[in-house]
N, C-alpha and C. Protein backbone atom coordinates (compact mmCIF):
# COMPACT_ATOMS: atom_id res chain seq x y z
N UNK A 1 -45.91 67.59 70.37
CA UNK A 1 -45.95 66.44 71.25
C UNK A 1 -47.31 65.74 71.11
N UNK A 2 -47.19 64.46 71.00
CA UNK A 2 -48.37 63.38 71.27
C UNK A 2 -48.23 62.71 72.30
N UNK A 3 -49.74 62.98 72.46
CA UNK A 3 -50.07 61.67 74.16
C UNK A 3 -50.65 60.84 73.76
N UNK A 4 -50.42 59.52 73.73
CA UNK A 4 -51.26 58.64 73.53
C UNK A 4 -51.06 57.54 74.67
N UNK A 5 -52.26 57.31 75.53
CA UNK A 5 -52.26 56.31 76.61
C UNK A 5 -51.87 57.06 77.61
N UNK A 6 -51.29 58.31 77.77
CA UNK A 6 -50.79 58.73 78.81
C UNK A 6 -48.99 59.14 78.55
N UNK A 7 -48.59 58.72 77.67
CA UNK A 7 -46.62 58.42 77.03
C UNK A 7 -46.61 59.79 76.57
N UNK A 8 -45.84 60.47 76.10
CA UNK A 8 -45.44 61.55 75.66
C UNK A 8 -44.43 61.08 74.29
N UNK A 9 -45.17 60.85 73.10
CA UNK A 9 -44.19 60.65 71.60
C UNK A 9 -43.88 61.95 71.47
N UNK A 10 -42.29 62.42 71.48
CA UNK A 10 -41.62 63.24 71.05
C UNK A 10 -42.30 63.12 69.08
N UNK A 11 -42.12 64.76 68.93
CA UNK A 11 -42.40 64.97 67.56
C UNK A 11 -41.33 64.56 66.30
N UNK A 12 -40.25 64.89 66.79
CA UNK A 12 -39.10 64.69 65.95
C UNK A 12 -38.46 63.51 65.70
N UNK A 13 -38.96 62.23 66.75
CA UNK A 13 -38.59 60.99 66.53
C UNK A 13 -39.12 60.08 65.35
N UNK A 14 -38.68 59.24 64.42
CA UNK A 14 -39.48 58.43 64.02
C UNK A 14 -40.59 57.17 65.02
N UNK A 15 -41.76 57.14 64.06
CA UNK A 15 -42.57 56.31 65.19
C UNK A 15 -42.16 54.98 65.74
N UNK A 16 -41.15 54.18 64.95
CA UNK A 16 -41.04 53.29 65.02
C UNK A 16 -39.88 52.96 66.17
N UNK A 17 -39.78 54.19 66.91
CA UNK A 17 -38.55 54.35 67.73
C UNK A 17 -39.10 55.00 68.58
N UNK A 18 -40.18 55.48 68.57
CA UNK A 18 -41.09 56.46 69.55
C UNK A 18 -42.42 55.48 69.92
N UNK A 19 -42.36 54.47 69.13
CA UNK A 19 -43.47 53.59 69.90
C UNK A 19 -42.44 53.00 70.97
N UNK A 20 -41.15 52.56 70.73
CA UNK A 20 -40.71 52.13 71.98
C UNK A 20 -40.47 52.67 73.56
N UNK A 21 -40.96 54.03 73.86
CA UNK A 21 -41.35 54.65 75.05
C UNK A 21 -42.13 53.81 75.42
N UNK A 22 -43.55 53.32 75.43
CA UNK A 22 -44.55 52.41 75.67
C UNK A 22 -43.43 51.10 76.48
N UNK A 23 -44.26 50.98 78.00
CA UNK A 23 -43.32 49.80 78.40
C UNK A 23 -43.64 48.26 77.97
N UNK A 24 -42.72 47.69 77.24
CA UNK A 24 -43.00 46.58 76.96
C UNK A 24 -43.49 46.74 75.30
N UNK A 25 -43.31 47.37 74.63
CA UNK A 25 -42.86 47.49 73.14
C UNK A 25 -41.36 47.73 73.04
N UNK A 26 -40.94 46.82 72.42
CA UNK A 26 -39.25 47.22 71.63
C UNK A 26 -39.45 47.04 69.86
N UNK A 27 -38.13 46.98 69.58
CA UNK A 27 -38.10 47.36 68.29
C UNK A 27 -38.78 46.60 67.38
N UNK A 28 -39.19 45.34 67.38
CA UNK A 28 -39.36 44.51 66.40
C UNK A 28 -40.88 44.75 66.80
N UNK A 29 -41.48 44.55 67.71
CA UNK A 29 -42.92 45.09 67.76
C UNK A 29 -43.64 45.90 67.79
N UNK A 30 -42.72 47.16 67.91
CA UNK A 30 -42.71 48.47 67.18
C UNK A 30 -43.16 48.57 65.59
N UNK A 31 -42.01 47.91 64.85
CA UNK A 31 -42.05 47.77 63.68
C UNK A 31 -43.29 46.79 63.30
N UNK A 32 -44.09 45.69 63.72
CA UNK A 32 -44.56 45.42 63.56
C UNK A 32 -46.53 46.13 63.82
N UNK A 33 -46.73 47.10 64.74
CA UNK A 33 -47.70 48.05 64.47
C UNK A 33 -47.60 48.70 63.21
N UNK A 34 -46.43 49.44 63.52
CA UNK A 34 -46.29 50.32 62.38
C UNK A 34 -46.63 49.59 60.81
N UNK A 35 -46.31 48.46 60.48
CA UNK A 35 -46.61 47.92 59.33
C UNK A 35 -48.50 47.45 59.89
N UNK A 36 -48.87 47.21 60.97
CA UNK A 36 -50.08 47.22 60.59
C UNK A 36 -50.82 48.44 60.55
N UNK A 37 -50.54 49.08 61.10
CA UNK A 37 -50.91 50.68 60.51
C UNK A 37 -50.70 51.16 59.09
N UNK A 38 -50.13 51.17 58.28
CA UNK A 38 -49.23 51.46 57.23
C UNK A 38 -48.69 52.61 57.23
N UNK A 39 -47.56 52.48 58.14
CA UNK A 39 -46.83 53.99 58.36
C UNK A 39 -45.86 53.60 58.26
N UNK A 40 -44.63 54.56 57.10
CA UNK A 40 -43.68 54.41 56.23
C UNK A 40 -42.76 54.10 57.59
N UNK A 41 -41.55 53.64 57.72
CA UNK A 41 -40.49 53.51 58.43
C UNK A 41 -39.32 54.72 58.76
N UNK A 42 -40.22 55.47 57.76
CA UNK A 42 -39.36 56.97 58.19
C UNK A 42 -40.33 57.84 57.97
N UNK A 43 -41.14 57.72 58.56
CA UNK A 43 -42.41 58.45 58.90
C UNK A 43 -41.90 58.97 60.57
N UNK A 44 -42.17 60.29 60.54
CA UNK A 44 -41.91 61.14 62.03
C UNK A 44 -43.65 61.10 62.65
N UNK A 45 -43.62 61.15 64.39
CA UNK A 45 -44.63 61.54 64.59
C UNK A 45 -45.37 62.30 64.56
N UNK A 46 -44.80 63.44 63.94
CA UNK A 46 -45.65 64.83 63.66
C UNK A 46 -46.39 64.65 62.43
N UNK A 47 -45.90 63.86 61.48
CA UNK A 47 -46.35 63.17 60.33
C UNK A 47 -47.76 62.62 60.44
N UNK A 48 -48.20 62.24 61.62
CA UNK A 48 -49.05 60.90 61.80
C UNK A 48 -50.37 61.97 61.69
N UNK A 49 -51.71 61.53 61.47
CA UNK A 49 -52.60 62.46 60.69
C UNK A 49 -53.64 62.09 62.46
N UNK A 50 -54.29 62.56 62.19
CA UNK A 50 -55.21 62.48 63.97
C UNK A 50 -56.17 60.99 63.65
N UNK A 51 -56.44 60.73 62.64
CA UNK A 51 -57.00 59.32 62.21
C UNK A 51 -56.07 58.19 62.88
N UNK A 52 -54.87 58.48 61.93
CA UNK A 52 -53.77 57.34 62.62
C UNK A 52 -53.05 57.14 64.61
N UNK A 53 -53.74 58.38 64.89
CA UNK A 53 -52.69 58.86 66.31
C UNK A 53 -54.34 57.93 66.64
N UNK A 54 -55.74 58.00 66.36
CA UNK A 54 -56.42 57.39 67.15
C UNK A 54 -56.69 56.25 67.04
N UNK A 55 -56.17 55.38 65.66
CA UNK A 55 -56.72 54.06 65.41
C UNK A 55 -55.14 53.59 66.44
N UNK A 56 -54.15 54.08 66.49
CA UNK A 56 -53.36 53.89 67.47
C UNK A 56 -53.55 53.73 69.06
N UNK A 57 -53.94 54.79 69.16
CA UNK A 57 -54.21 54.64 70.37
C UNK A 57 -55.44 53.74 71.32
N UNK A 58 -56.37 53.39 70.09
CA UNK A 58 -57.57 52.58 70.52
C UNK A 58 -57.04 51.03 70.20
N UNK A 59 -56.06 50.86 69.59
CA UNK A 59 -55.13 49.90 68.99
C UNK A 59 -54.29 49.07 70.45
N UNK A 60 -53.77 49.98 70.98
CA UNK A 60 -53.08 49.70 72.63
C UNK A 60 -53.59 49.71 73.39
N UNK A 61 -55.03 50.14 73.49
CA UNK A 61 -55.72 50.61 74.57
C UNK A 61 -56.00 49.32 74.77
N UNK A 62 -56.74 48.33 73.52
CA UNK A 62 -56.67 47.03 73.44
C UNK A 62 -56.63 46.27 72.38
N UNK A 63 -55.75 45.44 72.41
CA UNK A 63 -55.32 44.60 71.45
C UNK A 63 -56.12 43.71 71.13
N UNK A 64 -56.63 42.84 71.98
CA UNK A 64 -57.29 41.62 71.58
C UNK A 64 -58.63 41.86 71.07
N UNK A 65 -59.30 43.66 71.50
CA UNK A 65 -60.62 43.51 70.50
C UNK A 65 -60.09 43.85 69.13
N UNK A 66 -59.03 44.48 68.98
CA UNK A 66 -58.88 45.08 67.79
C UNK A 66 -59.05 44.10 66.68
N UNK A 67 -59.29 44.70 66.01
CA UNK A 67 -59.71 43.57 64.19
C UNK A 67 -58.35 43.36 63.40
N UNK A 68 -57.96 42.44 63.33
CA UNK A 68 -56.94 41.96 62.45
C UNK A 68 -57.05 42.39 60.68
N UNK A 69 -56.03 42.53 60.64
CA UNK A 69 -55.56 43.35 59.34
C UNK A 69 -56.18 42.72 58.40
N UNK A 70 -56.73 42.88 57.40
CA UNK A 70 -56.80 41.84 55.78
C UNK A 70 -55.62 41.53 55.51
N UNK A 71 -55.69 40.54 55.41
CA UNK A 71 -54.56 39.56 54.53
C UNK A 71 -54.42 39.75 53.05
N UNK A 72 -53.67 40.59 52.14
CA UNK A 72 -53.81 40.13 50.73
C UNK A 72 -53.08 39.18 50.49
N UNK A 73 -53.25 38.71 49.12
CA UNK A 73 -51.89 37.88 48.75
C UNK A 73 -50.76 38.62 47.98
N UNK A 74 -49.99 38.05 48.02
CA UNK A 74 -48.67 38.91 46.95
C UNK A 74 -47.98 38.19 46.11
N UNK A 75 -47.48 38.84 44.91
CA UNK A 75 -47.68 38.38 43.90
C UNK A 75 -45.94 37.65 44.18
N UNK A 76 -45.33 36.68 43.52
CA UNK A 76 -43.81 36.88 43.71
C UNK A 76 -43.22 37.36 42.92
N UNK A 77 -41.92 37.38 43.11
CA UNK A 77 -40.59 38.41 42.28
C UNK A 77 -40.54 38.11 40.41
N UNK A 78 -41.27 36.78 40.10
CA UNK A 78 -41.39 36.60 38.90
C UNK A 78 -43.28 36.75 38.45
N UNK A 79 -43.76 37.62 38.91
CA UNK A 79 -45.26 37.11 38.64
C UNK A 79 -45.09 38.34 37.04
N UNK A 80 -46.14 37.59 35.99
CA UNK A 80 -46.13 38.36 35.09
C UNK A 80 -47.84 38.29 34.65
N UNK A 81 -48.37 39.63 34.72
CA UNK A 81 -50.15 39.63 34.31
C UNK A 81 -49.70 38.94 33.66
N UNK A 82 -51.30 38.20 33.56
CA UNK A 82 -52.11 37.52 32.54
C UNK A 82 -52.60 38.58 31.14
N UNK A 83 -52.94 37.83 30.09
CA UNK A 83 -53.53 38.59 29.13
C UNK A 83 -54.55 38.21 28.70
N UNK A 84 -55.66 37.48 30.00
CA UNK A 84 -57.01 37.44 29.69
C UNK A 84 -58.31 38.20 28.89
N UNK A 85 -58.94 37.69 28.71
CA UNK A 85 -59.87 38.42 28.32
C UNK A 85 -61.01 38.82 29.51
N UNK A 86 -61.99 39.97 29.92
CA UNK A 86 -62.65 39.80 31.22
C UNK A 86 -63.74 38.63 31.10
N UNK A 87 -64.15 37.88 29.71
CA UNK A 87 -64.69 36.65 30.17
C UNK A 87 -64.00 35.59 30.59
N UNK A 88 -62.58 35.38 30.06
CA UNK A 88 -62.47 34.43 30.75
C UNK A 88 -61.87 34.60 32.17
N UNK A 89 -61.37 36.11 32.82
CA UNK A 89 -61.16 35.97 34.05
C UNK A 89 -62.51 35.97 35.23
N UNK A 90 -64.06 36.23 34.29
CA UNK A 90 -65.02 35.63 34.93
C UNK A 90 -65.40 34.37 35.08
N UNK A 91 -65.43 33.66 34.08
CA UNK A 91 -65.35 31.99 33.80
C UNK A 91 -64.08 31.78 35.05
N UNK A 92 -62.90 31.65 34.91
CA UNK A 92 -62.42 31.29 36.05
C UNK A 92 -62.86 32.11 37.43
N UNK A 93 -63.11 32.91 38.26
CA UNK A 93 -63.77 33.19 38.95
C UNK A 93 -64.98 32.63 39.46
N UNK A 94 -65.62 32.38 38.59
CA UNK A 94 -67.27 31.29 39.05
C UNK A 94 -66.59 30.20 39.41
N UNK A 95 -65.49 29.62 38.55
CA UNK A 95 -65.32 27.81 39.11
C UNK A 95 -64.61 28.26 40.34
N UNK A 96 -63.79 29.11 40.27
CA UNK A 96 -63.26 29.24 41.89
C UNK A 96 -64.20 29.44 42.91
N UNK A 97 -64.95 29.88 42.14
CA UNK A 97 -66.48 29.90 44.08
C UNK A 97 -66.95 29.10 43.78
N UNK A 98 -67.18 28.55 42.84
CA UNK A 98 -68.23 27.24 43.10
C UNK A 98 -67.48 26.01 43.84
N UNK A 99 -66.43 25.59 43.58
CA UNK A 99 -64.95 25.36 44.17
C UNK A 99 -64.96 25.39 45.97
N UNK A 100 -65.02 26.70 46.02
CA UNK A 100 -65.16 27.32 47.51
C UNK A 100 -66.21 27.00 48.02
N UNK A 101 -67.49 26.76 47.03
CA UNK A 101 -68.54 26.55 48.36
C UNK A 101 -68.73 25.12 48.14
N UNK A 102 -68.21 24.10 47.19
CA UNK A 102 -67.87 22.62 47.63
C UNK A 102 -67.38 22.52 48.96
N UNK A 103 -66.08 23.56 49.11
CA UNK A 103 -65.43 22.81 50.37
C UNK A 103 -65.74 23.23 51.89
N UNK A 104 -66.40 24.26 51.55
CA UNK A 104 -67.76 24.68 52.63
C UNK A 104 -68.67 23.63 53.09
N UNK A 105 -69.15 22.72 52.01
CA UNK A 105 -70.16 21.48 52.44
C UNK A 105 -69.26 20.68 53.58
N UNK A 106 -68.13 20.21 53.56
CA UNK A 106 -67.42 19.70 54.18
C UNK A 106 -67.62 19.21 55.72
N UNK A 107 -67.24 18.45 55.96
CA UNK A 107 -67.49 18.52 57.49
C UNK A 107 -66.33 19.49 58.43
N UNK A 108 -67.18 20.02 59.45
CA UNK A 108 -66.62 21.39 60.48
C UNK A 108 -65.00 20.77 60.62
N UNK A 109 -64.70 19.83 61.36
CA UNK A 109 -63.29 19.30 61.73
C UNK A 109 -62.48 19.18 60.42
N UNK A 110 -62.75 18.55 59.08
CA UNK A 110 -62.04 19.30 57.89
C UNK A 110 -61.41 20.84 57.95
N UNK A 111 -62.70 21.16 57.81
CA UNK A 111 -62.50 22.38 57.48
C UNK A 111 -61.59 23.31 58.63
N UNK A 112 -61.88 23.09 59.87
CA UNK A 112 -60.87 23.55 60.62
C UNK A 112 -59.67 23.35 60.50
N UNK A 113 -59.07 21.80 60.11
CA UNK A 113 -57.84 21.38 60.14
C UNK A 113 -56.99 22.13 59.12
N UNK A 114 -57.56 22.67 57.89
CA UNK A 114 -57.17 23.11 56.83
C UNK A 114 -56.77 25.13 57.06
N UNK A 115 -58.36 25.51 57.82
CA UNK A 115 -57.95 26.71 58.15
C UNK A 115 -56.96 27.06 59.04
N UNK A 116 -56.54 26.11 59.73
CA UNK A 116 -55.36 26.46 60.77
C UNK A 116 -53.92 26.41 60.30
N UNK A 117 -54.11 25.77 59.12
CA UNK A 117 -52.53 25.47 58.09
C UNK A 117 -53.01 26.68 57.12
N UNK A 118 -53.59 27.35 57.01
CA UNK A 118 -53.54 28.63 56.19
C UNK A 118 -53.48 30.02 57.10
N UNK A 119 -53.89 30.07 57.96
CA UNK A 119 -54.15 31.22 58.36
C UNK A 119 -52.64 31.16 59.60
N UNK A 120 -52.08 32.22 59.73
CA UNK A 120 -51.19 32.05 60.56
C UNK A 120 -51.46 33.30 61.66
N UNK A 121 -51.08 32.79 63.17
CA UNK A 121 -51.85 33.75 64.44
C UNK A 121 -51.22 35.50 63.80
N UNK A 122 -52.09 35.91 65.33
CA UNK A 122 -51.79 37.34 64.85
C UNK A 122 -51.14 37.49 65.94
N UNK A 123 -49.69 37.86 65.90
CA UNK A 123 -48.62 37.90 67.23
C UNK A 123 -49.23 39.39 68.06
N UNK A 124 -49.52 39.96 67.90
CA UNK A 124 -50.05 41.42 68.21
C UNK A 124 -51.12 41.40 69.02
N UNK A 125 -52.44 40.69 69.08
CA UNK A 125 -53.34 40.26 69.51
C UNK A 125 -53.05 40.37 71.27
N UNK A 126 -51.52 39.63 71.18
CA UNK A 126 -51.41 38.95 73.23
C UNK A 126 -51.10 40.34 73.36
N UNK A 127 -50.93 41.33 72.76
CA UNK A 127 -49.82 42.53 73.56
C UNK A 127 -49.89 43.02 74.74
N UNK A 128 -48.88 42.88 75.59
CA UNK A 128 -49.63 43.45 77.04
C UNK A 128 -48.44 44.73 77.11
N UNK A 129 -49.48 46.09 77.77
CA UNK A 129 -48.15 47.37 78.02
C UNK A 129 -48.39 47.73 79.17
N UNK A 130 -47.62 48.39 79.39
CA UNK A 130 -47.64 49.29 80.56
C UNK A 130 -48.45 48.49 82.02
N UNK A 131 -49.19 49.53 81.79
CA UNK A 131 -49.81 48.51 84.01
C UNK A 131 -50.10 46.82 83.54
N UNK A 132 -50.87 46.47 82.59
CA UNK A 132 -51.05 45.13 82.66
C UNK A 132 -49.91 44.35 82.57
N UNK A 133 -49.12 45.21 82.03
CA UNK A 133 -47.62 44.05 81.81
C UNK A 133 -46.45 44.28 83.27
N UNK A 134 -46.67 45.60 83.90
CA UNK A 134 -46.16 45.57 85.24
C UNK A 134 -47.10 44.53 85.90
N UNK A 135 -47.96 44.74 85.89
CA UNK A 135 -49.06 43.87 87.27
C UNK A 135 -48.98 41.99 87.04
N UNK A 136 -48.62 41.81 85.95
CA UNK A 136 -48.05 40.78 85.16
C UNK A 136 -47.07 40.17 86.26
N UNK A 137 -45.71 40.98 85.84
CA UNK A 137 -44.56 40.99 86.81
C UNK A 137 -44.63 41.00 88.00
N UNK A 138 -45.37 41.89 88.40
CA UNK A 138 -45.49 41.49 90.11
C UNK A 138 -46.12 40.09 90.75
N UNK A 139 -46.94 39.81 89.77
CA UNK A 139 -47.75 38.74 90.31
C UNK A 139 -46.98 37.35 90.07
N UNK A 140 -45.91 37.54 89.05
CA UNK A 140 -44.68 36.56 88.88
C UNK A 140 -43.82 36.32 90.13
N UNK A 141 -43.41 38.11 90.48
CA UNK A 141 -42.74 37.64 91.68
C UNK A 141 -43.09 37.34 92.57
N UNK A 142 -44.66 37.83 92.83
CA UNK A 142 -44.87 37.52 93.99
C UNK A 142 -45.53 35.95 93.97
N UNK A 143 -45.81 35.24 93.18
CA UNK A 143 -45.31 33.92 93.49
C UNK A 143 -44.04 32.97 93.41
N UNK A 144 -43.20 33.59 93.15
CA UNK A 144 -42.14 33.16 93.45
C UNK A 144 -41.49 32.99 94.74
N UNK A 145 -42.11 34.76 95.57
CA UNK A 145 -42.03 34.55 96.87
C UNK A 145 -42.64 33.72 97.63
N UNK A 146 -43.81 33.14 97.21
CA UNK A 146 -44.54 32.25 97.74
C UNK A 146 -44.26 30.81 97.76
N UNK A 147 -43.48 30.57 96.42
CA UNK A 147 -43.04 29.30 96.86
C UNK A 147 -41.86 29.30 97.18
N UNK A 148 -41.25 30.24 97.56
CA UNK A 148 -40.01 30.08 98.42
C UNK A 148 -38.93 29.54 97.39
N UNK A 149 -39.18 30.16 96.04
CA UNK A 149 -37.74 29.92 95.43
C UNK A 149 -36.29 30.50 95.55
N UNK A 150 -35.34 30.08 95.33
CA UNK A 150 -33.94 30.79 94.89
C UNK A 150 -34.40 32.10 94.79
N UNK A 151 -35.16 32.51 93.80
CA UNK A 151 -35.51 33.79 92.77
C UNK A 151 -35.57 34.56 93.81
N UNK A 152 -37.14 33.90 94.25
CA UNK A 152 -38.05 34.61 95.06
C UNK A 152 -37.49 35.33 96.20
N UNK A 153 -36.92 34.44 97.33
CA UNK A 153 -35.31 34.65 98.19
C UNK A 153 -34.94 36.03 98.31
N UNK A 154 -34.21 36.07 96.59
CA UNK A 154 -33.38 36.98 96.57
C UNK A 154 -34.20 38.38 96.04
N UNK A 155 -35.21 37.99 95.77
CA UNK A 155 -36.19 39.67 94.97
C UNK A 155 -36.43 39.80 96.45
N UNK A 156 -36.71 39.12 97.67
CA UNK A 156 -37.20 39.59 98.76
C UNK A 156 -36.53 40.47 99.42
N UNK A 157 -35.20 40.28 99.46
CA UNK A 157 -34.30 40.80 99.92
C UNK A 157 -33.24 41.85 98.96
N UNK A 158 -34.20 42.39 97.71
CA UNK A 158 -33.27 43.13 96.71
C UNK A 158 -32.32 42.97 96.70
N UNK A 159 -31.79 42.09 96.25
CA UNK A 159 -30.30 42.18 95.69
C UNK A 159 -31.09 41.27 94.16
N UNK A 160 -29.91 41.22 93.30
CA UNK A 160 -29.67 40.50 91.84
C UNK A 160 -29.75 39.57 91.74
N UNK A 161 -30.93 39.07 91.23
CA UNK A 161 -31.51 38.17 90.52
C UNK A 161 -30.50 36.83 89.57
N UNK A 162 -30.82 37.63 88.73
CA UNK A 162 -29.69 36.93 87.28
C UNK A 162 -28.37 36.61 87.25
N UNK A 163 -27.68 36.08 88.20
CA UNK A 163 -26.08 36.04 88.56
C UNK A 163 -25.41 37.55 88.17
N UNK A 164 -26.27 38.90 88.51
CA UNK A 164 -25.84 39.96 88.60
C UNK A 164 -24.67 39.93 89.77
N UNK A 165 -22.95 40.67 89.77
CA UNK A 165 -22.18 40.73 90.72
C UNK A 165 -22.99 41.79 91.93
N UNK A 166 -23.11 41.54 93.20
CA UNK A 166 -23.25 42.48 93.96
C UNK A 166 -21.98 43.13 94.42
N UNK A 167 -22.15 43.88 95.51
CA UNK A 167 -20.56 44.32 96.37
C UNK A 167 -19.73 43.90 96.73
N UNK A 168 -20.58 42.50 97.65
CA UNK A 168 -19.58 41.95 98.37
C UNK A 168 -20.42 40.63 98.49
N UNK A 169 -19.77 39.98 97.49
CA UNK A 169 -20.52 38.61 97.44
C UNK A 169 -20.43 37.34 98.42
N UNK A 170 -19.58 37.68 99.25
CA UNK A 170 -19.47 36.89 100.64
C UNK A 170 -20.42 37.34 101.43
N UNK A 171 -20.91 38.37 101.64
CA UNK A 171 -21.89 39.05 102.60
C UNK A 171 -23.40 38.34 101.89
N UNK A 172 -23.37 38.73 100.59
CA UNK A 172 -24.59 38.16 100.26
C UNK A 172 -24.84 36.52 100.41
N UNK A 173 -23.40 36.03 100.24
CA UNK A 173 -24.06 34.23 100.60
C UNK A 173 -24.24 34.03 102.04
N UNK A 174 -23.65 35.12 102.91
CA UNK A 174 -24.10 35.25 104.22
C UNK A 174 -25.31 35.50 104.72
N UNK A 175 -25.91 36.20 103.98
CA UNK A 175 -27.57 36.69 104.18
C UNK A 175 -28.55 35.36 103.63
N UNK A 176 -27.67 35.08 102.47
CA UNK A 176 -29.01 33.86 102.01
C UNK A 176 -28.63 32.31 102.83
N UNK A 177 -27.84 32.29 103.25
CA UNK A 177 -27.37 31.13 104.14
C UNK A 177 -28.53 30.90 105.58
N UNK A 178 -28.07 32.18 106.00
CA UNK A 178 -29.19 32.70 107.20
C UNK A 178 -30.53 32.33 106.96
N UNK A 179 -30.42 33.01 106.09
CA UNK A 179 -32.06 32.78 105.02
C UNK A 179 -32.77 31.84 105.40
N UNK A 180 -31.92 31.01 104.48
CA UNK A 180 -32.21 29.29 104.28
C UNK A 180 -32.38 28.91 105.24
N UNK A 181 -31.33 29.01 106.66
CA UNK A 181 -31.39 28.32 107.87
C UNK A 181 -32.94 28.40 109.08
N UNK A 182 -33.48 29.59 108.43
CA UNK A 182 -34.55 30.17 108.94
C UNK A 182 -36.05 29.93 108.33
N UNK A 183 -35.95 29.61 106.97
CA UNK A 183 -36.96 29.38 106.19
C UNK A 183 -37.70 27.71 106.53
């Protein structure tokens, strides 16, 4: 068994199904740690080495200091080496930085406009779990109660939200009728 944050990851699960214990991770953002970690997709948690269980766990603890992955590039489905020689893949290399630090001279608002069409966010960064993402929720509903919505109404008085059926749905338009008449 692993604790991380306080959760209990069963050993025998894969991680990518055992990160979803954590409240407020499901599958696709599951899968998406796990690829920034680089842990195979059928990788078990007993698998995971004490390096990985802690860059994990300091990983959730918080997201937004954490350091974003390197970016490589990748090659596509038709890329075929070159058969350079190493001078000339140095010769091209110098004009590419010299290149790079032309567009460095640039003015700041250029250069921003350009880095924002290359670089794409890091979805992982906002992650909120467990208490911050409950305390989240509460503070949703509880302005909802505050402005006296529909929603709000009905979370006050537990019953279903979402056009969930209750028991006896005459009784309940009886209670919120009252409600209303009183509010």
């Amino acid at each position: 068994m692993v604790y991380v944050l306080g959760v209990n990851l069963p050993d025998r699960h894969l991680i990518k199904f055992a990160l979803t214990q954590f409240y407020g991770i499901g599958h696709a953002t599951s899968e998406r740690i796990c690829a920034r970690f680089q842990m195979h997709r059928t990788a078990r948690v007993r698998d995971l080495s004490p390096l990985q269980v802690t860059a994990l766990a300091s990983f959730l603890s918080a997201p937004k200091d954490s350091l974003s992955p390197p970016r490589y590039p990748t090659a596509p489905p038709d890329f075929v080496p070159a058969t350079k020689t190493h001078q000339e893949l140095a010769a091209e290399f110098r004009a590419a930085r010299t290149l790079r630090e032309e567009e460095n001279k640039k003015p700041e608002f250029m250069l921003r406009r350009r880095r924002d069409e290359r670089i794409l966010p890091d979805l992982l960064k906002e992650l909120k779990i467990e208490s911050e993402l409950r305390q989240e929720m509460r503070d949703n509903i509880a302005h909802q109660k505050m402005i006296g919505s529909y929603v709000g109404r009905r979370h006050a008085m537990h019953l279903p939200v979402r056009g969930q059926n209750t028991q006896n749905n005459a009784r309940t338009a009886r209670k919120l009728n009252k409600v209303a008449r009183y509010a």
